[in-house]
Protein backbone atom coordinates (compact mmCIF):
# COMPACT_ATOMS: atom_id res chain seq x y z
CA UNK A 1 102.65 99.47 123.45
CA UNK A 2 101.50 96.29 124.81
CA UNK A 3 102.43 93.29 122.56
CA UNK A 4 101.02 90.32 122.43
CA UNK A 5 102.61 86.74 122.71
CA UNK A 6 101.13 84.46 120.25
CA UNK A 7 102.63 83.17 117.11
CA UNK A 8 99.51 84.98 114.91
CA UNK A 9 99.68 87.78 116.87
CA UNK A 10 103.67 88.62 116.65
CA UNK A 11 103.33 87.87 112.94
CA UNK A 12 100.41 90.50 112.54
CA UNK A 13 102.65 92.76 114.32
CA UNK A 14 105.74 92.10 112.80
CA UNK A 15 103.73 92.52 108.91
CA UNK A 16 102.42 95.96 110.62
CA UNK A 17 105.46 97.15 111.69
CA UNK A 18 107.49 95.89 108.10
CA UNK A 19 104.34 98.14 106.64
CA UNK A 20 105.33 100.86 108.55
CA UNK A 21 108.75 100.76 107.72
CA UNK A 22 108.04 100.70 104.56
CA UNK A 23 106.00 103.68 104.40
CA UNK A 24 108.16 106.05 106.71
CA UNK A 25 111.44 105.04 103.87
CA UNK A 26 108.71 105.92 101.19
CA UNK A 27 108.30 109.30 102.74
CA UNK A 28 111.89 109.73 103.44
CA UNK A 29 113.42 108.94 99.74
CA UNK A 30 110.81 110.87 98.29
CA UNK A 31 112.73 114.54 99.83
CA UNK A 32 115.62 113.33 97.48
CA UNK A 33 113.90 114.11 94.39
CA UNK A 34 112.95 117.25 93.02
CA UNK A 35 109.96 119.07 93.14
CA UNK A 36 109.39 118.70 88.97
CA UNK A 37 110.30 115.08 89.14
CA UNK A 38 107.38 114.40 92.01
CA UNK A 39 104.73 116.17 89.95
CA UNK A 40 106.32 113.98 86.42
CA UNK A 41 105.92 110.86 88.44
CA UNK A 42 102.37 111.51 90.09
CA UNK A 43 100.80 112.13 86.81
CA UNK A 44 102.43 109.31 85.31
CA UNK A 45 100.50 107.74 87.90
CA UNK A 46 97.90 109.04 87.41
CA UNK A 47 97.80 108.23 83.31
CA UNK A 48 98.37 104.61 84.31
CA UNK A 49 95.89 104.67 87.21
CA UNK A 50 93.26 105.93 84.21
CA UNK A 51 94.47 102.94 81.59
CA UNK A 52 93.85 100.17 84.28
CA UNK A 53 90.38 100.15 84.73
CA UNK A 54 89.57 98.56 88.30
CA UNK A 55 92.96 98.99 89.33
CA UNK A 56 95.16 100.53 92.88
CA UNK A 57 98.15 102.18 91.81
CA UNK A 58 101.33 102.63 94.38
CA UNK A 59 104.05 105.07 94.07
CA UNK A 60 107.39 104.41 95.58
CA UNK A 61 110.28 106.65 96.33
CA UNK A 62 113.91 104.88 96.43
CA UNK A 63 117.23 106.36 97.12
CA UNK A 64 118.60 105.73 93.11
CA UNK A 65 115.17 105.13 91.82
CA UNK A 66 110.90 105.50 91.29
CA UNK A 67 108.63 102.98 90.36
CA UNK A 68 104.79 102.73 90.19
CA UNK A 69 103.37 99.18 90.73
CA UNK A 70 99.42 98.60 89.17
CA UNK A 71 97.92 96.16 91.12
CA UNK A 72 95.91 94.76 88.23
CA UNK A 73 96.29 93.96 84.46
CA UNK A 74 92.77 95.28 83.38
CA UNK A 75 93.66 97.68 80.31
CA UNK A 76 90.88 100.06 78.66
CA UNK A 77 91.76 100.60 75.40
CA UNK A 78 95.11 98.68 74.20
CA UNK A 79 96.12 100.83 71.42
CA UNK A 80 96.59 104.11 73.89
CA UNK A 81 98.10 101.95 76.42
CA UNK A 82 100.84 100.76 73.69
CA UNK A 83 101.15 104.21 72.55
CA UNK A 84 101.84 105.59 76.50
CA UNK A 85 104.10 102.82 77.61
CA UNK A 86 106.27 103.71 74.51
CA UNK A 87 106.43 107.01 75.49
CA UNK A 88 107.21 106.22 78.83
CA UNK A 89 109.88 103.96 77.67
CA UNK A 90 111.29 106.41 75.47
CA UNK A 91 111.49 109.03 78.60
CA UNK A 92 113.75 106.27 80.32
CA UNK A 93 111.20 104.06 82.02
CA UNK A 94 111.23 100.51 82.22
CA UNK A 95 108.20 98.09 82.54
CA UNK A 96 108.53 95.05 84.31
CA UNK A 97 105.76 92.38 85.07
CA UNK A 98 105.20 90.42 88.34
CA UNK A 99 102.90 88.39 89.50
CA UNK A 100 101.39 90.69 91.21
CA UNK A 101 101.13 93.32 88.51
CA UNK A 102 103.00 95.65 86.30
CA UNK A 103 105.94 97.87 87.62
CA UNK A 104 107.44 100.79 85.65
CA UNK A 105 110.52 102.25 87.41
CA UNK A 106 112.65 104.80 86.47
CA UNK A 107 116.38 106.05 87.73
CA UNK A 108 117.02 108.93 89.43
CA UNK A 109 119.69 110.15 87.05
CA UNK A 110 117.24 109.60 84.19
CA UNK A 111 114.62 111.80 85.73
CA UNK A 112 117.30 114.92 86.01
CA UNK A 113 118.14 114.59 82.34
C-alpha cells in the first residue's frame, strides 16, 4: 500500500486504520461469548434500534463486557421505552449517556447468570 505524505492525508489514514482496528477487536471479542448471549444482545439491539426512531445502533464485543451505543436520543413512545430500559436494567444492564448518545453495557459474567 502506497501511503501518502501529507499531514491530511496520514490523519485520514491513521482514523482508517484506528477504524479498522477497531472493527477486527469487535470481531475477535465477540468468539468469547456464547452463542445464546449473541442472539440476547442482537435483539436487545434490535428493541432499542425500534424505540429510537431515526436512529444507527452499534454493537460492541469486549473481552469482560457488551454494550450497544444509539447514535440518537429520538424516543417513540416514552412510556415503553421506560418500561424496556427497566427491564433491561433489571437483567443487569446499565445505561449510560454521552454526548454522543445513549450506551447500555452489560458484563460478561452477568450475561452467563
Amino acid at each position: 500500500m502506497k501511503f501518502i505524505r501529507t499531514v491530511e492525508a496520514e490523519t485520514a489514514q491513521q482514523k482508517y486504520f484506528a477504524a479498522l482496528n477497531a472493527e477486527t477487536t469487535n470481531i475477535a471479542n465477540r468468539s468469547h461469548f456464547s452463542a445464546q448471549a449473541q442472539i440476547m444482545l442482537e435483539r436487545v439491539e434490535q428493541v432499542l434500534s425500534m424505540m429510537h426512531y431515526d436512529s444507527k445502533t452499534k454493537l460492541n464485543y469486549r473481552k469482560t463486557l457488551a454494550s450497544i451505543k444509539v447514535f440518537n436520543r429520538n424516543i417513540q413512545d416514552v412510556a415503553k421505552y421506560q418500561d424496556y430500559v427497566e427491564y433491561l436494567e433489571s437483567k443487569g444492564f446499565e445505561r449510560k449517556a454521552s454526548k454522543q448518545g445513549i450506551i447500555y453495557s452489560i458484563k460478561k459474567a452477568a450475561l452467563a447468570a
